[in-house]
PDB file of N, CA and C in Angstrom:
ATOM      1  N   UNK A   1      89.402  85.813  91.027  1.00  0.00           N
ATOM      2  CA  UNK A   1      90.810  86.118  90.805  1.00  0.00           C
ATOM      3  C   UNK A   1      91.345  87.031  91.912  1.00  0.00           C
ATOM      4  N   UNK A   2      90.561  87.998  92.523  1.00  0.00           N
ATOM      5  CA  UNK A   2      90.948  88.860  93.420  1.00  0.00           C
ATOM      6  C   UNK A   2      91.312  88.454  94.867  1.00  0.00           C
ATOM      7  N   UNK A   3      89.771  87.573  94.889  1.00  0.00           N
ATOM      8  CA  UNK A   3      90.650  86.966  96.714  1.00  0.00           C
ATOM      9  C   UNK A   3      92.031  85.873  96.331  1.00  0.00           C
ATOM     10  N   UNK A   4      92.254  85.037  95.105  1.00  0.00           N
ATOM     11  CA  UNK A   4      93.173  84.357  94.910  1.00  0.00           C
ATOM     12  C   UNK A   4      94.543  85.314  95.483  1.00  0.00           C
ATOM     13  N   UNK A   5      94.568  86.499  95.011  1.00  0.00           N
ATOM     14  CA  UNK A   5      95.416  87.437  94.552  1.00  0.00           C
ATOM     15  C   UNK A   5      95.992  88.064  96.177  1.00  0.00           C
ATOM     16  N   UNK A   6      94.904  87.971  97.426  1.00  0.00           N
ATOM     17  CA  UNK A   6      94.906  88.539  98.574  1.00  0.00           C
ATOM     18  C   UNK A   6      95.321  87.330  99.663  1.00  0.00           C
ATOM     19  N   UNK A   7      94.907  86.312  99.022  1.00  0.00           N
ATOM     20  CA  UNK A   7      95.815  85.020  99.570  1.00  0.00           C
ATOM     21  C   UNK A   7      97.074  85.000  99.643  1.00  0.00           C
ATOM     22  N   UNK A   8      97.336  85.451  98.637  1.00  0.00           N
ATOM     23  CA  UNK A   8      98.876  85.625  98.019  1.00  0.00           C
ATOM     24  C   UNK A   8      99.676  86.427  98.996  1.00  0.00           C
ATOM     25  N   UNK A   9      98.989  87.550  98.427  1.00  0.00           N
ATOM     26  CA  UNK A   9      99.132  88.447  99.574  1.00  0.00           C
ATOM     27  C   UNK A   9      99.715  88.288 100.852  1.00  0.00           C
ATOM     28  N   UNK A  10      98.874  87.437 101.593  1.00  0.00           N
ATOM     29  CA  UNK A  10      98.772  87.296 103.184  1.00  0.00           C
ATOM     30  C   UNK A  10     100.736  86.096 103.203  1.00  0.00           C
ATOM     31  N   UNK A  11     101.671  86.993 103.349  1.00  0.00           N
ATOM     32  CA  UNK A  11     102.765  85.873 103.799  1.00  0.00           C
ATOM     33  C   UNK A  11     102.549  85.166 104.910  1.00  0.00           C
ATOM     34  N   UNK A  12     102.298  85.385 106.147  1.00  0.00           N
ATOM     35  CA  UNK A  12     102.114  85.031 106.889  1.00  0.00           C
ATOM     36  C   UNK A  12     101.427  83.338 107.157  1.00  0.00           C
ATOM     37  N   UNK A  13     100.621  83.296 105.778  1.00  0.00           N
ATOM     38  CA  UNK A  13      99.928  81.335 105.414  1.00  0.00           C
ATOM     39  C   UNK A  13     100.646  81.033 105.017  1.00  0.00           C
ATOM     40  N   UNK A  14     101.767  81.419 104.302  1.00  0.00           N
ATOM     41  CA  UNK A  14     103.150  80.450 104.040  1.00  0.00           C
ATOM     42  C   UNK A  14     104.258  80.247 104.939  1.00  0.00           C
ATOM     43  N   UNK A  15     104.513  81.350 105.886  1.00  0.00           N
ATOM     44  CA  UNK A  15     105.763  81.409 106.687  1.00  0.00           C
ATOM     45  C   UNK A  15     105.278  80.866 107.846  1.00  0.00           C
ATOM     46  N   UNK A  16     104.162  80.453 108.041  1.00  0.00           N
ATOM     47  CA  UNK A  16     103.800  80.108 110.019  1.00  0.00           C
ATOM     48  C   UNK A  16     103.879  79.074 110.185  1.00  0.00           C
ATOM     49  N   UNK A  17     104.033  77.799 109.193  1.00  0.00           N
ATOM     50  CA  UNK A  17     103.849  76.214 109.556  1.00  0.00           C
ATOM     51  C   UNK A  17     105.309  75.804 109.317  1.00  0.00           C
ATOM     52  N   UNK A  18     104.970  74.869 110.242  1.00  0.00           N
ATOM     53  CA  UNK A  18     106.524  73.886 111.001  1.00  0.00           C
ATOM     54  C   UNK A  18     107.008  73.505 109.946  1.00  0.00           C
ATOM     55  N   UNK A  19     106.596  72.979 108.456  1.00  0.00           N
ATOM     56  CA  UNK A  19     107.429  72.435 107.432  1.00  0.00           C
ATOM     57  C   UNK A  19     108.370  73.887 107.224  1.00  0.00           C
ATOM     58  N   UNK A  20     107.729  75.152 106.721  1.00  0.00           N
ATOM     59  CA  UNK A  20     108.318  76.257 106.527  1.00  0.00           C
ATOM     60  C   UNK A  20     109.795  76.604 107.648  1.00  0.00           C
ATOM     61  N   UNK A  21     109.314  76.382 108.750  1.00  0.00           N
ATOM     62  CA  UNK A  21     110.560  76.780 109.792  1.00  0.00           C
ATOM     63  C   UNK A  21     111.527  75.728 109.831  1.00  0.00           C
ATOM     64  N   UNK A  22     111.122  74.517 109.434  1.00  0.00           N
ATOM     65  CA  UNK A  22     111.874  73.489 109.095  1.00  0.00           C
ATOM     66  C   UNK A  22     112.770  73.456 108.463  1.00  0.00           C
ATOM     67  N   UNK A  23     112.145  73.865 107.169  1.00  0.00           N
ATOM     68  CA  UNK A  23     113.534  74.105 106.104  1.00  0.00           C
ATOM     69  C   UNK A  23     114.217  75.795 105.949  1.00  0.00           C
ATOM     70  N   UNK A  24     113.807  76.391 106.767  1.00  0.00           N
ATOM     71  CA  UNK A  24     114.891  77.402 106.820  1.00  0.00           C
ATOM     72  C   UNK A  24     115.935  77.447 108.006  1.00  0.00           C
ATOM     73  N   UNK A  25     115.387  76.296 109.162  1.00  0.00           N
ATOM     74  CA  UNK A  25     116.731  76.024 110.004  1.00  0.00           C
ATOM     75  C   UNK A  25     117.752  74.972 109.008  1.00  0.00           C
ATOM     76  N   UNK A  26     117.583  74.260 108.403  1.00  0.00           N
ATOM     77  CA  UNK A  26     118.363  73.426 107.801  1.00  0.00           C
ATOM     78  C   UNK A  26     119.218  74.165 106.343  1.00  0.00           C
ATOM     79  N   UNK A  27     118.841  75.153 105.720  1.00  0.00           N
ATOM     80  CA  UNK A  27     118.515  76.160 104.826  1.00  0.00           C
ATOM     81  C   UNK A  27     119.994  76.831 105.617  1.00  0.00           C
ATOM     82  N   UNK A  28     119.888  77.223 106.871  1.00  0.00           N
ATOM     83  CA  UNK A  28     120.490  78.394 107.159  1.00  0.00           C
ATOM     84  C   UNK A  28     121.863  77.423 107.943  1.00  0.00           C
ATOM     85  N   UNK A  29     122.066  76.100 108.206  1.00  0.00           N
ATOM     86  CA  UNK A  29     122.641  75.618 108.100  1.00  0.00           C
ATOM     87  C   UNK A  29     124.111  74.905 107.347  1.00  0.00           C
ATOM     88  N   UNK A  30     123.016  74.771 106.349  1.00  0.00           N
ATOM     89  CA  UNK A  30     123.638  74.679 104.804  1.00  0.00           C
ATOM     90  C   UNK A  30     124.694  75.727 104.046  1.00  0.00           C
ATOM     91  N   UNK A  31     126.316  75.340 103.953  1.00  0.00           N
ATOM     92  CA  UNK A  31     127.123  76.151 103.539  1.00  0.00           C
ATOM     93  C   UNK A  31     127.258  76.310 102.068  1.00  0.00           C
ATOM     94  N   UNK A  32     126.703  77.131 101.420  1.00  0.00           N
ATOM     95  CA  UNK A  32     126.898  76.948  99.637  1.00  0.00           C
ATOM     96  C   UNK A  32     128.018  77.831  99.392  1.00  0.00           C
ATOM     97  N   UNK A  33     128.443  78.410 100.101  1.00  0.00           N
ATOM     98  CA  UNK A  33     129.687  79.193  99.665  1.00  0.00           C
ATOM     99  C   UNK A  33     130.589  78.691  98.827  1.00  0.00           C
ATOM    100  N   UNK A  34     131.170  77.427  98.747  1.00  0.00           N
ATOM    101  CA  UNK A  34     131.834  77.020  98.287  1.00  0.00           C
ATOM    102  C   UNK A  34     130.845  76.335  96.522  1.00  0.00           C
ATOM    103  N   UNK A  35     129.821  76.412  96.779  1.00  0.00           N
ATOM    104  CA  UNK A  35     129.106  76.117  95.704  1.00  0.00           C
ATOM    105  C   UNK A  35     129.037  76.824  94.541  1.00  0.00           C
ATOM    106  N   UNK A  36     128.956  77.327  93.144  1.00  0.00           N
ATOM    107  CA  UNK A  36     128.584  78.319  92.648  1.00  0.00           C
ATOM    108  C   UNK A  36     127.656  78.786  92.420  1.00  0.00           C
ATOM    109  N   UNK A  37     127.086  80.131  92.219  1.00  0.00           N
ATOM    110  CA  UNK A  37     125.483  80.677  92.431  1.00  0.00           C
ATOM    111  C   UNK A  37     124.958  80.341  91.015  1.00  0.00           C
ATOM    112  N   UNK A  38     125.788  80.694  90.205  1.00  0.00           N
ATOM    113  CA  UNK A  38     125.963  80.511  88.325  1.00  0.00           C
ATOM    114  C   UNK A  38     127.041  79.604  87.950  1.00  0.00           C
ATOM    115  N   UNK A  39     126.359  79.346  86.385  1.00  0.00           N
ATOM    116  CA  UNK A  39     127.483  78.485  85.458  1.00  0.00           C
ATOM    117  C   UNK A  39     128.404  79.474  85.130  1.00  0.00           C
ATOM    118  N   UNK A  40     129.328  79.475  85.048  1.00  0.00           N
ATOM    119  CA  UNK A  40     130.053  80.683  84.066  1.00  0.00           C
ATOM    120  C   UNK A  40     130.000  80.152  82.656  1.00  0.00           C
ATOM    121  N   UNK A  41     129.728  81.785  82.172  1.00  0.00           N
ATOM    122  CA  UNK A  41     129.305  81.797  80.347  1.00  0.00           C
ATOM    123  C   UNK A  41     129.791  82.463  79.793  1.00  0.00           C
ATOM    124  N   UNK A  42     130.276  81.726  79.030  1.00  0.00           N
ATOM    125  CA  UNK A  42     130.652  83.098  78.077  1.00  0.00           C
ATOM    126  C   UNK A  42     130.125  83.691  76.878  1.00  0.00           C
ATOM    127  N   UNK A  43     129.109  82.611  76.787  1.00  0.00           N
ATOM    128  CA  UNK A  43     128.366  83.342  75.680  1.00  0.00           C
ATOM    129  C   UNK A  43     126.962  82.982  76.280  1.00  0.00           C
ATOM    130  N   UNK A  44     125.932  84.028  76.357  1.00  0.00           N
ATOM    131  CA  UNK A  44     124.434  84.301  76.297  1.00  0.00           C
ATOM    132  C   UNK A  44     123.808  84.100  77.925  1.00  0.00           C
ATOM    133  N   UNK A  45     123.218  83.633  78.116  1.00  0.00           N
ATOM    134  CA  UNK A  45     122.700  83.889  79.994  1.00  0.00           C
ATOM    135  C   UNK A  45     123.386  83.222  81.172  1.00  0.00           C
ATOM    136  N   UNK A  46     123.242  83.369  82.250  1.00  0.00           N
ATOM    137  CA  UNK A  46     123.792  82.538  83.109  1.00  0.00           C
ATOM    138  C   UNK A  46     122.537  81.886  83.572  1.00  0.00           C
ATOM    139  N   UNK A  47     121.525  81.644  83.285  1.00  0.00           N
ATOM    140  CA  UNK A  47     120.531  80.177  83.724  1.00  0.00           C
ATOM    141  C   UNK A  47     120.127  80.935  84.930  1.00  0.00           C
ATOM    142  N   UNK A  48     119.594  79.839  85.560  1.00  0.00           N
ATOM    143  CA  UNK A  48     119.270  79.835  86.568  1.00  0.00           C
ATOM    144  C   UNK A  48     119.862  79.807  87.865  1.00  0.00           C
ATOM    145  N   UNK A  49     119.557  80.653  89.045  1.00  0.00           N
ATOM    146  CA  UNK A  49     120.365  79.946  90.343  1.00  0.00           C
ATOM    147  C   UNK A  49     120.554  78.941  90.636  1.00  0.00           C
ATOM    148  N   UNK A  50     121.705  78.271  91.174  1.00  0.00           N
ATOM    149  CA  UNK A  50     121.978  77.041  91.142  1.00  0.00           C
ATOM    150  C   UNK A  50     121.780  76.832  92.912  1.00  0.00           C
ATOM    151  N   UNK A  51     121.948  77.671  92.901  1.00  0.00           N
ATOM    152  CA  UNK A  51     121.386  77.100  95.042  1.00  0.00           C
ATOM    153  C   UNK A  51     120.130  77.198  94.834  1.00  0.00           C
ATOM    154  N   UNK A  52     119.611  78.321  94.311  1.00  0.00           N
ATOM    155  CA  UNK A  52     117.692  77.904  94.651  1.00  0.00           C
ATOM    156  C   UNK A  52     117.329  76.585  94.003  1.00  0.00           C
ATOM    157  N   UNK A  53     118.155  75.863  92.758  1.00  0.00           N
ATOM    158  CA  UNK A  53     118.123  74.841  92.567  1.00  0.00           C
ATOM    159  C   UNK A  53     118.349  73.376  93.485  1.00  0.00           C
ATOM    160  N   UNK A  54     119.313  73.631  93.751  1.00  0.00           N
ATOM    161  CA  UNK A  54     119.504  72.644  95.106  1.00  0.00           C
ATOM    162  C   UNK A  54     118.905  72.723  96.711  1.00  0.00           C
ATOM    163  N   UNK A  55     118.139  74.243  96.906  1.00  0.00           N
ATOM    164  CA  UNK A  55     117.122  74.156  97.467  1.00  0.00           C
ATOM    165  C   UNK A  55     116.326  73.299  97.577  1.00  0.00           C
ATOM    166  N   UNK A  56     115.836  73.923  96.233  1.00  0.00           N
ATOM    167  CA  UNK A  56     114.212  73.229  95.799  1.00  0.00           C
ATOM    168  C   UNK A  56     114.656  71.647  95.543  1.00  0.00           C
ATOM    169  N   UNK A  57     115.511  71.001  95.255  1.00  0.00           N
ATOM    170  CA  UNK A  57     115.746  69.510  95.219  1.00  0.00           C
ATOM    171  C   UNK A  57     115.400  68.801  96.609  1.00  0.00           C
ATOM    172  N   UNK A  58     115.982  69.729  97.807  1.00  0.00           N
ATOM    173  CA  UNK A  58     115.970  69.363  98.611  1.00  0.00           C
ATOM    174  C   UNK A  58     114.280  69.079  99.568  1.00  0.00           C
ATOM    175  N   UNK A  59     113.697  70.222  99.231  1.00  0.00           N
ATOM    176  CA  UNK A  59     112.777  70.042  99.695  1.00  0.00           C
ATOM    177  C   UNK A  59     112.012  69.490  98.687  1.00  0.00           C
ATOM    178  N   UNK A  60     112.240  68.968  97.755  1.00  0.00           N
ATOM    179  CA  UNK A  60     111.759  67.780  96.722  1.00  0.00           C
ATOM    180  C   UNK A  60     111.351  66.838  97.385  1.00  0.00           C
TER     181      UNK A  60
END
């Protein structure tokens, strides 16, 4: 569990490969401004982010 935990750790095995730099030039491209971050509620949570949602679709 511990070296799992130091893997983790280490950002650097997630941020150094070309898929990673890939999708944060296209990422940083991408205008969501006009998107909304939340549903509006009026009663009980606002969910989830809706751009990290359409993120993650993307790199689906």
């Amino acid at each position: 569990m511990f070296e799992r935990q130091l893997i983790f750790n280490n950002i650097d095995l997630f941020t150094s490969n070309s898929k990673t730099k890939f999708y944060e030039k296209i990422f940083d491209i991408i205008d969501l401004s006009s998107f909304p971050k939340y549903h509006s509620s009026k009663v009980g949570p606002t969910g989830y982010c809706l751009h990290a949602l359409l993120r993650s679709f993307i790199v689906m």
